[in-house]
N, C-alpha and C. Protein backbone atom coordinates (compact mmCIF):
# COMPACT_ATOMS: atom_id res chain seq x y z
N UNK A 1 111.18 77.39 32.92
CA UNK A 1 110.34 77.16 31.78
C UNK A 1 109.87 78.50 31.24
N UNK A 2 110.29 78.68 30.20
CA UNK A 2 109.28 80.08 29.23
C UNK A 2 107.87 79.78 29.37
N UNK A 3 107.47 81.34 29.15
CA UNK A 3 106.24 81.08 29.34
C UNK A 3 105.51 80.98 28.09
N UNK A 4 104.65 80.00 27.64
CA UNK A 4 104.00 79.49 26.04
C UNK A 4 104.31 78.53 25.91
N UNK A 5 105.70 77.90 26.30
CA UNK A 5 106.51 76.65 25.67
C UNK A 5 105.98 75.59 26.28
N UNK A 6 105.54 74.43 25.75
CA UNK A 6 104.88 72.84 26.25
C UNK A 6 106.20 72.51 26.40
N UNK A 7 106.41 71.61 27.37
CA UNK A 7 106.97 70.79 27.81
C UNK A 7 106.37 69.30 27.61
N UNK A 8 107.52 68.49 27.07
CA UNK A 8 107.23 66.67 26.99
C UNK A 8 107.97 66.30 27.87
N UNK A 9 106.95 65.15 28.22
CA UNK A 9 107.82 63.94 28.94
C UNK A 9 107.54 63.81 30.34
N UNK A 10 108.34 62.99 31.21
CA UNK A 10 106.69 63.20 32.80
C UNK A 10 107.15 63.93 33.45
N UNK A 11 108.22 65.17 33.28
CA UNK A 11 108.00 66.20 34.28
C UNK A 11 106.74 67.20 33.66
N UNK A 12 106.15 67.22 32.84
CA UNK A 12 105.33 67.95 32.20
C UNK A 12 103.91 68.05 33.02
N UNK A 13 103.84 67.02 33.65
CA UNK A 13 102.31 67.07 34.53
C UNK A 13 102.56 67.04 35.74
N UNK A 14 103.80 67.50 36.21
CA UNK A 14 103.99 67.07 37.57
C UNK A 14 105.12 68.21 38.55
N UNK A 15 104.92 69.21 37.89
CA UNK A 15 105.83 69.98 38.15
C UNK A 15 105.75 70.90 39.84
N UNK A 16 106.95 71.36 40.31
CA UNK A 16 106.92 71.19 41.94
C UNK A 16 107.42 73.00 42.12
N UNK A 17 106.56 73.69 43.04
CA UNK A 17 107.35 74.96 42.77
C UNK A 17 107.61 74.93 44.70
N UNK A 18 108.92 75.17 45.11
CA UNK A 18 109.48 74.95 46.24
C UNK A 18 108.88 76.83 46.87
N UNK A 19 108.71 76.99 47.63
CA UNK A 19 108.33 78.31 48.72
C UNK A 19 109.33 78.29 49.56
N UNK A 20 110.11 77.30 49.99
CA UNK A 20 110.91 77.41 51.44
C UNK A 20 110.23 76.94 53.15
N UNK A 21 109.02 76.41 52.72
CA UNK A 21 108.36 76.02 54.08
C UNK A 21 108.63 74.88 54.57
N UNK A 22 109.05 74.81 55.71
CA UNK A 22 108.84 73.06 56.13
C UNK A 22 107.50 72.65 55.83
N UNK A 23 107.62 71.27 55.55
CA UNK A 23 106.41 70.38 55.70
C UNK A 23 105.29 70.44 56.77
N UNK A 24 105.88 69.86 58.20
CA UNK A 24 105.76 70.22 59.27
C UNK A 24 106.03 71.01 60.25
N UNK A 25 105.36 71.99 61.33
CA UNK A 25 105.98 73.16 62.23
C UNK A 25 106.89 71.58 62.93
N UNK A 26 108.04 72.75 63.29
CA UNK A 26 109.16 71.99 64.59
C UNK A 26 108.48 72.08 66.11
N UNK A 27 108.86 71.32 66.85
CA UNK A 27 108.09 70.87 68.06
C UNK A 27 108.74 72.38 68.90
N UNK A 28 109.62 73.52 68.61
CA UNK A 28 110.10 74.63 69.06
C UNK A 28 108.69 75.54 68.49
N UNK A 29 108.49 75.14 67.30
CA UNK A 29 107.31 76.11 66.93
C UNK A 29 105.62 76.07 67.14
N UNK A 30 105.69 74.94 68.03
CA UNK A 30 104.18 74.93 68.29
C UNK A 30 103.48 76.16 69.09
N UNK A 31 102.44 75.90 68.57
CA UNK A 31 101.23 76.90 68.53
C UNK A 31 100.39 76.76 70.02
N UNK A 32 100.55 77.62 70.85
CA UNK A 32 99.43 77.45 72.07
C UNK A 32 98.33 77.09 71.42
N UNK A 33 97.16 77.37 72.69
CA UNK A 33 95.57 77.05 72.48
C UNK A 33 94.61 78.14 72.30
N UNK A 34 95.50 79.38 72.69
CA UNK A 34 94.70 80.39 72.42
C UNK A 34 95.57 81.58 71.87
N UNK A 35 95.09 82.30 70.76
CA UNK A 35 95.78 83.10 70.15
C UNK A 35 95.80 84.27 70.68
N UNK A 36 97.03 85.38 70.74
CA UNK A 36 97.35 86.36 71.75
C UNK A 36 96.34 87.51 70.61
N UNK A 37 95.53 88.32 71.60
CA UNK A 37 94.72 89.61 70.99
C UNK A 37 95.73 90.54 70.01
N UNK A 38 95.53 90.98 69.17
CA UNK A 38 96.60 91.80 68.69
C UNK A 38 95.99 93.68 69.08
N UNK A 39 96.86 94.02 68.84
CA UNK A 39 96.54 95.62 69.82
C UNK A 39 96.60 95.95 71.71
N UNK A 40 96.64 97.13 71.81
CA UNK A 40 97.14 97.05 73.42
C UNK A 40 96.03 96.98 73.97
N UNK A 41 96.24 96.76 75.37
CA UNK A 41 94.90 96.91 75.98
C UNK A 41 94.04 98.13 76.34
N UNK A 42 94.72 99.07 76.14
CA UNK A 42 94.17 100.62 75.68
C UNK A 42 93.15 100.34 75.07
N UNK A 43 93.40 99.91 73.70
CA UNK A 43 92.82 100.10 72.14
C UNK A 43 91.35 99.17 72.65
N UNK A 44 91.66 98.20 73.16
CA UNK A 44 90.68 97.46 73.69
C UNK A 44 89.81 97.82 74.80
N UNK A 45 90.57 98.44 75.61
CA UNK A 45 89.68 99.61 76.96
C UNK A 45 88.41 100.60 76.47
N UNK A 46 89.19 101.51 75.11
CA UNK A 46 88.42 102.45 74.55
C UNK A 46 87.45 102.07 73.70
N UNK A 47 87.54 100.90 72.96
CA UNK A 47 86.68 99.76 72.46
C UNK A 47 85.49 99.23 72.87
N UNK A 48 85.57 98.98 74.50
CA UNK A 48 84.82 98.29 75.56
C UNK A 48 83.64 99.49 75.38
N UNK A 49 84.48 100.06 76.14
CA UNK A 49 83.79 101.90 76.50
C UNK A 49 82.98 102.69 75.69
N UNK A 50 83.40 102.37 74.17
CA UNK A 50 82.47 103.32 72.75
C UNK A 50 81.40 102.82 72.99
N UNK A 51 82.00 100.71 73.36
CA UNK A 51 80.62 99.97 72.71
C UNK A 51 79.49 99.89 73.67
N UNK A 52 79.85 99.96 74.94
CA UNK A 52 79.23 100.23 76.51
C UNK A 52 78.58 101.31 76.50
N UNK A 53 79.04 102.57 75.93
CA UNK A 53 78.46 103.74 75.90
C UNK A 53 77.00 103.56 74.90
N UNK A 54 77.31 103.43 73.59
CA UNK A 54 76.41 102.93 72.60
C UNK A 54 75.08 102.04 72.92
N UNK A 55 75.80 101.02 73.87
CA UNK A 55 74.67 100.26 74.26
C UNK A 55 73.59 101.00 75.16
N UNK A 56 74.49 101.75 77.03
CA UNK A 56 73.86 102.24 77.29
C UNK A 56 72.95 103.42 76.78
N UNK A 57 73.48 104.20 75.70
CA UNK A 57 72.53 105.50 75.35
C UNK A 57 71.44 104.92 74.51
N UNK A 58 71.26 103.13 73.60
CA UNK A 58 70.15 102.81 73.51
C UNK A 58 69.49 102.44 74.00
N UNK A 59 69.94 101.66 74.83
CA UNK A 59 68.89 102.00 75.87
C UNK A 59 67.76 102.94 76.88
N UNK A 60 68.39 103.34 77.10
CA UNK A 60 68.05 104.60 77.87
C UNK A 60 67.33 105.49 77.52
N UNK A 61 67.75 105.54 76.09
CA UNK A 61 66.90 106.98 75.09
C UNK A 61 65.83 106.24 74.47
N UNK A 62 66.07 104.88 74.14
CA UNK A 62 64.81 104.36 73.16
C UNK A 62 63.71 103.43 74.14
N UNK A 63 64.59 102.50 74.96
CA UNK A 63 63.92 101.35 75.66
C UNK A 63 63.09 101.76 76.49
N UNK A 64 62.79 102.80 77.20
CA UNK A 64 62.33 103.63 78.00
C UNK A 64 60.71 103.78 76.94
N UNK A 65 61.05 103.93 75.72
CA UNK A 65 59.63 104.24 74.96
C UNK A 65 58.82 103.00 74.39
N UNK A 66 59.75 102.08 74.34
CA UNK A 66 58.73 101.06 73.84
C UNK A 66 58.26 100.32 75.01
N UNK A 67 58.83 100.23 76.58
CA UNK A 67 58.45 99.62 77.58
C UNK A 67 56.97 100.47 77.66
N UNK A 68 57.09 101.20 77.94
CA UNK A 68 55.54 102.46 77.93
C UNK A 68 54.95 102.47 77.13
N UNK A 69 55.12 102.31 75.99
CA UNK A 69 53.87 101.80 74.34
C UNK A 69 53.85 100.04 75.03
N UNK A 70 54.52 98.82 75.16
CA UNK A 70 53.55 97.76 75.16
C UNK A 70 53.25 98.18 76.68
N UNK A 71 53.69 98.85 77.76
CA UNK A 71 52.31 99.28 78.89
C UNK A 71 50.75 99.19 78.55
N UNK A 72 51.33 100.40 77.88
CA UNK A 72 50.13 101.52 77.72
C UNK A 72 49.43 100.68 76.38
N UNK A 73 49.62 99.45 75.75
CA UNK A 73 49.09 98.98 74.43
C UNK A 73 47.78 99.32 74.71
N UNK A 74 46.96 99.18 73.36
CA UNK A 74 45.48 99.23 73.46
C UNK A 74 45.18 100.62 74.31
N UNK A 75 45.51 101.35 75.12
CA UNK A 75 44.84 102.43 75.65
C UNK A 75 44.86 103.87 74.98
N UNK A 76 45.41 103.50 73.00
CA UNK A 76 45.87 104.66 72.55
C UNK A 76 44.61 105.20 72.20
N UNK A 77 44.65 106.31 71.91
CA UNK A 77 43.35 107.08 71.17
C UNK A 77 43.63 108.60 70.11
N UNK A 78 43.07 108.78 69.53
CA UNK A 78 43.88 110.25 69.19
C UNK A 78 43.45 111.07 69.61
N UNK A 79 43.97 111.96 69.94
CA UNK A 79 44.25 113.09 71.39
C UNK A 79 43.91 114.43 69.64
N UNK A 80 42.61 115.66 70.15
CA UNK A 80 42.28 115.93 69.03
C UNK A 80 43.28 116.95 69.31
N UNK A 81 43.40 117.45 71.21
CA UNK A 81 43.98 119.00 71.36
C UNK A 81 45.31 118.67 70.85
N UNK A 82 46.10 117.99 70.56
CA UNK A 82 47.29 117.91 69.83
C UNK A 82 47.62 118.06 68.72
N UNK A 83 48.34 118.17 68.34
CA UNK A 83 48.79 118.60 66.42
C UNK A 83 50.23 117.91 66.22
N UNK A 84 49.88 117.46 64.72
CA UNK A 84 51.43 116.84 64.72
C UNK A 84 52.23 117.50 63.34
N UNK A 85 53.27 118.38 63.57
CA UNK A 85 53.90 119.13 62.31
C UNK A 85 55.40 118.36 62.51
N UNK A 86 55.49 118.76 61.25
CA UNK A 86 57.24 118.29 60.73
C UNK A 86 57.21 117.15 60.74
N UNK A 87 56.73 115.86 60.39
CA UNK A 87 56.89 114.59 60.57
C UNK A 87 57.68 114.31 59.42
N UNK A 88 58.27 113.41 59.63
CA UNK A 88 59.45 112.99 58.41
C UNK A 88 59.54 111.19 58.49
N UNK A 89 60.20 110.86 57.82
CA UNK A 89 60.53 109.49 57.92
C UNK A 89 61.81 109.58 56.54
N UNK A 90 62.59 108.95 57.74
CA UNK A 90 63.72 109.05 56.09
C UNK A 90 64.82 107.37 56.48
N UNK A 91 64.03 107.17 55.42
CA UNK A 91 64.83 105.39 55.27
C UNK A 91 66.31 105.70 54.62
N UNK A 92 66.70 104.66 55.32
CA UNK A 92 68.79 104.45 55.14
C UNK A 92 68.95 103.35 54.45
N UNK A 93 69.29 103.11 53.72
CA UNK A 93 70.15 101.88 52.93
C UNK A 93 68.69 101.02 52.57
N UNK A 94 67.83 101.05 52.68
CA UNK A 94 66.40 100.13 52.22
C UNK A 94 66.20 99.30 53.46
N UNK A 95 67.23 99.76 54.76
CA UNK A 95 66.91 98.89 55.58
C UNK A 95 66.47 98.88 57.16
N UNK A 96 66.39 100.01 57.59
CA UNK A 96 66.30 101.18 58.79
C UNK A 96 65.76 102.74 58.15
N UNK A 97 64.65 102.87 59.03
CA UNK A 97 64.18 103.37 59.08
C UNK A 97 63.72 104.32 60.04
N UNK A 98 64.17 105.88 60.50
CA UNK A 98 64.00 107.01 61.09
C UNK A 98 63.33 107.87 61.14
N UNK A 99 62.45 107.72 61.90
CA UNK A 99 60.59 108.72 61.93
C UNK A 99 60.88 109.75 63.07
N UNK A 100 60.53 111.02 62.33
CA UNK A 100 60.23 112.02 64.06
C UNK A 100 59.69 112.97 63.52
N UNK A 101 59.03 113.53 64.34
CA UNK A 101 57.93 114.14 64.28
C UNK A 101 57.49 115.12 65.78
N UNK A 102 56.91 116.46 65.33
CA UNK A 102 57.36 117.47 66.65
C UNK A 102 55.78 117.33 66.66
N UNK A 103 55.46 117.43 68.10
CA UNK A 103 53.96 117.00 68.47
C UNK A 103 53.19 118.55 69.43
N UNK A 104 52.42 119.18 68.98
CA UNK A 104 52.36 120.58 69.70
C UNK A 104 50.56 120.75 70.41
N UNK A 105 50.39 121.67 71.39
CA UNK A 105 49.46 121.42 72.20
C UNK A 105 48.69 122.74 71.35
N UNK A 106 47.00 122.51 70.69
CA UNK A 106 46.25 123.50 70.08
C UNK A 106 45.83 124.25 71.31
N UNK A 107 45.18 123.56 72.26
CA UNK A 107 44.55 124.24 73.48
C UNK A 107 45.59 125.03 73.91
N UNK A 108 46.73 124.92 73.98
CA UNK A 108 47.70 125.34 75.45
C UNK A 108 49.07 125.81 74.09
N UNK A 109 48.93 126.41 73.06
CA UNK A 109 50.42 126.91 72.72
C UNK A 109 51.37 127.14 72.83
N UNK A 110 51.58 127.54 74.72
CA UNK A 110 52.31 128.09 75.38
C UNK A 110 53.38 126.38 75.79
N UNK A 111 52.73 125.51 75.60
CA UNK A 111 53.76 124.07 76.06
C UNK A 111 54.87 124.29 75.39
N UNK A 112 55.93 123.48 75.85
CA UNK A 112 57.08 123.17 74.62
C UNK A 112 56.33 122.01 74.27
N UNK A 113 56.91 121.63 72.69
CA UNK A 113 56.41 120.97 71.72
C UNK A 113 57.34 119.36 72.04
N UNK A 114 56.78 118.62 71.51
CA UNK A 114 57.22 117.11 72.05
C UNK A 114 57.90 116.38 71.08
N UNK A 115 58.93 116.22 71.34
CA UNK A 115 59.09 115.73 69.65
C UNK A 115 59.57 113.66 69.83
N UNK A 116 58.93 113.19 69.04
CA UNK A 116 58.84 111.93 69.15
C UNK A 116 59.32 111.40 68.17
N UNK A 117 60.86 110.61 68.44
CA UNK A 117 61.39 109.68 67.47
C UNK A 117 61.32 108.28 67.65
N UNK A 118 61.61 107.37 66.67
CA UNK A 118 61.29 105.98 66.69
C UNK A 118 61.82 105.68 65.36
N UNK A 119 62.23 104.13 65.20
CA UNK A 119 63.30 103.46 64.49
C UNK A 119 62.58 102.21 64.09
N UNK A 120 62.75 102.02 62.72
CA UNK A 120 61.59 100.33 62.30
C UNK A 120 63.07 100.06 61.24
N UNK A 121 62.71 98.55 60.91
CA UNK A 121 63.86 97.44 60.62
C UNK A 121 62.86 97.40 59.39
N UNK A 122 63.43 97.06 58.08
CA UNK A 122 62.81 96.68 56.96
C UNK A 122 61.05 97.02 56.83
N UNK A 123 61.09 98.27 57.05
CA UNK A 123 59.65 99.19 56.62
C UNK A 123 60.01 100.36 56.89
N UNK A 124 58.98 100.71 55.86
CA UNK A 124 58.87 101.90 55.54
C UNK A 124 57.49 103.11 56.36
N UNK A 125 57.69 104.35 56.20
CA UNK A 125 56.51 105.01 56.66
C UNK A 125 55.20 104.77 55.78
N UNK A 126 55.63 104.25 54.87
CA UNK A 126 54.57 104.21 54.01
C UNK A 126 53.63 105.51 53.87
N UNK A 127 53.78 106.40 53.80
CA UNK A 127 52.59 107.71 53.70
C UNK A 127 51.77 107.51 54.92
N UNK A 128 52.24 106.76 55.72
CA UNK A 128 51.04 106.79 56.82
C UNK A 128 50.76 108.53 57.36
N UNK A 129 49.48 108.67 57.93
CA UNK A 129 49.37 109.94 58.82
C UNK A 129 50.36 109.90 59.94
N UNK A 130 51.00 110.71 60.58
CA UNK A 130 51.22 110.61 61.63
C UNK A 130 50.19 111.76 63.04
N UNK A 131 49.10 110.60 63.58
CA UNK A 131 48.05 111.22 64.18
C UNK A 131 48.72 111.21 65.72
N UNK A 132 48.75 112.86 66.41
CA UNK A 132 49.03 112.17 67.96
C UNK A 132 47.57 111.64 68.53
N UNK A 133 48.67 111.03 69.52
CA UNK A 133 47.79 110.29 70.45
C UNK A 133 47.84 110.39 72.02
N UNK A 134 46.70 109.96 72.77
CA UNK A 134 47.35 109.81 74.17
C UNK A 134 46.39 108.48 74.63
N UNK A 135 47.14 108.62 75.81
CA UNK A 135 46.94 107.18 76.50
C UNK A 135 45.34 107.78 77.02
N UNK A 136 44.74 106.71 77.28
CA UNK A 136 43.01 106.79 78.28
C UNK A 136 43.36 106.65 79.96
N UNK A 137 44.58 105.76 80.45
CA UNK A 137 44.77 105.57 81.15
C UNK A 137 45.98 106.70 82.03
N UNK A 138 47.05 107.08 81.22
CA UNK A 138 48.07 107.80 81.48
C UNK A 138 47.74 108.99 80.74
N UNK A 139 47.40 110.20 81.04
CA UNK A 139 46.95 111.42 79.89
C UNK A 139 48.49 112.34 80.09
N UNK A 140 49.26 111.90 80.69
CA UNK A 140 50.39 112.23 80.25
C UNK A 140 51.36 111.94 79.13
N UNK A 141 51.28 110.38 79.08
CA UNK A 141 51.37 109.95 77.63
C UNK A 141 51.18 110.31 76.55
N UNK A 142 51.94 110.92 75.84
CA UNK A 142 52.27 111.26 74.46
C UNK A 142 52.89 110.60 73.21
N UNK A 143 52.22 110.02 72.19
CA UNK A 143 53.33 109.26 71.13
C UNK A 143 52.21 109.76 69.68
N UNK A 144 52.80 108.66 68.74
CA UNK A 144 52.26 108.75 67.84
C UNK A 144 51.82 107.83 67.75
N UNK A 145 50.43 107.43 66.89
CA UNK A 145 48.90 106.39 66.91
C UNK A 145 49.97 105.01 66.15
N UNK A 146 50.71 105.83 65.16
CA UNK A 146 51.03 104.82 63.72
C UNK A 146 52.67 103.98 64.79
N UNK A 147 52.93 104.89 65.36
CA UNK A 147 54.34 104.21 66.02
C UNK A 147 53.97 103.40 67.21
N UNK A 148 52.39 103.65 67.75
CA UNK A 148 52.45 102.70 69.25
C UNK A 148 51.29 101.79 69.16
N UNK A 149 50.69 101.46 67.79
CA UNK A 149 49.48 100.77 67.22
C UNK A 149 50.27 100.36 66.48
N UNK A 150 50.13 100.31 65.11
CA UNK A 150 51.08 99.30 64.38
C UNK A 150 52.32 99.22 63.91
N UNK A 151 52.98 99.76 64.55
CA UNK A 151 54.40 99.32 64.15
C UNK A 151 55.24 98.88 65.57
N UNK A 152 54.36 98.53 66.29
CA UNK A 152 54.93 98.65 67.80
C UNK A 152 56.13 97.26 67.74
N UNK A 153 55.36 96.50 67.22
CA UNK A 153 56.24 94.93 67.50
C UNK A 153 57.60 95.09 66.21
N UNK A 154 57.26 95.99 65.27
CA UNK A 154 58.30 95.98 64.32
C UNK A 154 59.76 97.06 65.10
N UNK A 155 59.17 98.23 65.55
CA UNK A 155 60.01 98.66 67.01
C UNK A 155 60.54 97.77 67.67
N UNK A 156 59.96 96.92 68.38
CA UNK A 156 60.33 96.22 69.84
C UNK A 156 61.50 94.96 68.52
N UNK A 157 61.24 94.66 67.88
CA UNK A 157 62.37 93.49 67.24
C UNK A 157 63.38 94.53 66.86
N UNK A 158 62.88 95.79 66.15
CA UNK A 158 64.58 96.28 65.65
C UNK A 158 65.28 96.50 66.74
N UNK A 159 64.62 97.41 68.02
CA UNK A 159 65.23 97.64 69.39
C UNK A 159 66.30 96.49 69.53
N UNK A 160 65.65 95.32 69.71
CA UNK A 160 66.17 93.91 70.30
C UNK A 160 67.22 93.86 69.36
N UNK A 161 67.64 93.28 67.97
CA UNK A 161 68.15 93.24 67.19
C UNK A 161 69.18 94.49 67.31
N UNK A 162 69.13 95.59 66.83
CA UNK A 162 70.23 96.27 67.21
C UNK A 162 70.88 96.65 68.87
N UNK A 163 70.20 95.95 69.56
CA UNK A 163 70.93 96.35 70.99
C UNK A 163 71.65 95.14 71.56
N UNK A 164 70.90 93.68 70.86
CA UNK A 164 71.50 92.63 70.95
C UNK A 164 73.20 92.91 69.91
N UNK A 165 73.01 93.46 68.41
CA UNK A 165 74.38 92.97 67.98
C UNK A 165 75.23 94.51 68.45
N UNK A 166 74.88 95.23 69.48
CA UNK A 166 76.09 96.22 70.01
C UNK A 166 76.25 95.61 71.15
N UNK A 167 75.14 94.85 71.93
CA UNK A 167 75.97 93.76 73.48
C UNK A 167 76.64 92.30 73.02
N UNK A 168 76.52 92.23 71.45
CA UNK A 168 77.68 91.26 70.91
C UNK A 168 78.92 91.94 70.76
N UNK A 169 79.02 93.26 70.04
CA UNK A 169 80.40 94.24 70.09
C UNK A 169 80.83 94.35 71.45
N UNK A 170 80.19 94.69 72.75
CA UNK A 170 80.64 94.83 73.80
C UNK A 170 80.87 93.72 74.03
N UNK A 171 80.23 92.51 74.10
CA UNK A 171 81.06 91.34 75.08
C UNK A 171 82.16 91.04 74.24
N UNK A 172 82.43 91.18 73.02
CA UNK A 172 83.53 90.66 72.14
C UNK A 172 84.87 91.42 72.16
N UNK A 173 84.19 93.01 72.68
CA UNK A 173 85.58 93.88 72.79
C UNK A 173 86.04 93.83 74.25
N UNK A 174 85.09 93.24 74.89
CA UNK A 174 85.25 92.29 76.61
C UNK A 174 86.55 91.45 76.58
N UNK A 175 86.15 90.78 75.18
CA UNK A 175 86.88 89.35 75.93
C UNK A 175 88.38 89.87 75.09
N UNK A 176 88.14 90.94 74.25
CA UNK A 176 89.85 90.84 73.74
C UNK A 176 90.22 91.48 74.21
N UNK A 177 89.56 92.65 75.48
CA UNK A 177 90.23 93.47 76.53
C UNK A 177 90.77 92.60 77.27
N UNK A 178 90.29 91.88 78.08
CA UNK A 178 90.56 90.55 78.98
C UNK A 178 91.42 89.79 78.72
N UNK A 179 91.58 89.49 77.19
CA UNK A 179 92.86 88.60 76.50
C UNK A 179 94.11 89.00 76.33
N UNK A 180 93.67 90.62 75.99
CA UNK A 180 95.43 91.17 75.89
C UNK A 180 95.99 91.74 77.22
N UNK A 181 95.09 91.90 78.39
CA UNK A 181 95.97 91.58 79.46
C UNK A 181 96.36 90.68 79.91
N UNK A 182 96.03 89.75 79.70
CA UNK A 182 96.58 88.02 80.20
C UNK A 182 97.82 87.83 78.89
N UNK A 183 97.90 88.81 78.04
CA UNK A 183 99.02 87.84 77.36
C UNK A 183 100.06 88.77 77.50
């Protein structure tokens, strides 16, 4: 058929364009129950491993600080011999958010300086101060007032939330490690 030209008559509404497929797969072509992983199990090893790695270094580097802020909740105060320079906050995509800030001793100059980072999910720094602080109970404790007073629970959900969907990447690059050796 050209293309523009109407066609009459009842092939006109009913027209059939053939592909070459059977109707039905042949009982030679059936389909197992589980579909084979595509890629080697290398690709899937090193996969496991990025995402294992990832998980463990959030842990480790971040989880460690918010277990010790809801500890230490309520025992913050602001600590006057401290000073807090360079504080920054610089939001990504409108949706994560990256605060740090180098924390230095007025009494004692001679310390190395502390530098304290922390991560919030849909907020911003808002111009807050960033005042240090220390614990009443632990005077080793060091953070910031605005990161372990109110933004603590907005911390502890992004923590959860991003460490939950990288131990979804790991168990998922689990199971197609696991799959493409079985097939």
């Amino acid at each position: 058929m050209a293309f523009g030209k109407r066609q009459s008559g009842v092939g006109a509404a009913a027209q059939t364009f053939d592909v070459g497929l059977p109707a039905a797969p042949a009982a030679s072509q059936a389909t197992s129950g589980t579909p084979v992983a595509t890629g080697s199990p290398l690709r899937w090893l090193v996969a496991l491993l990025a995402c294992g790695a990832m998980l463990y270094g959030l842990i480790a580097s971040y989880g460690a600080g918010i277990l010790r802020d809801h500890r230490l909740s309520g025992t913050w105060q602001p600590a006057y011999d401290l000073r807090a320079t360079e504080g920054t906050c610089e939001r990504t995509n409108f949706v994560i958010t990256f605060c740090s800030t180098k924390i230095i001793s007025v009494a004692r100059p001679d310390q190395p300086a502390v530098i304290h980072k922390f991560m919030m999910l849909f907020s911003s720094g808002g111009g807050e101060t960033l005042v240090p602080a220390r614990s009443t109970t632990d005077r080793a404790a060091i953070t910031v007032l605005y990161a372990a007073e109110t933004k603590l629970w907005n911390r502890t959900v992004s923590f959860v939330s991003v460490a939950g969907l990288v131990a979804l990447f790991t168990f998922g690059s689990l199971l197609l490690f696991w799959r493409s050796l079985n097939s």
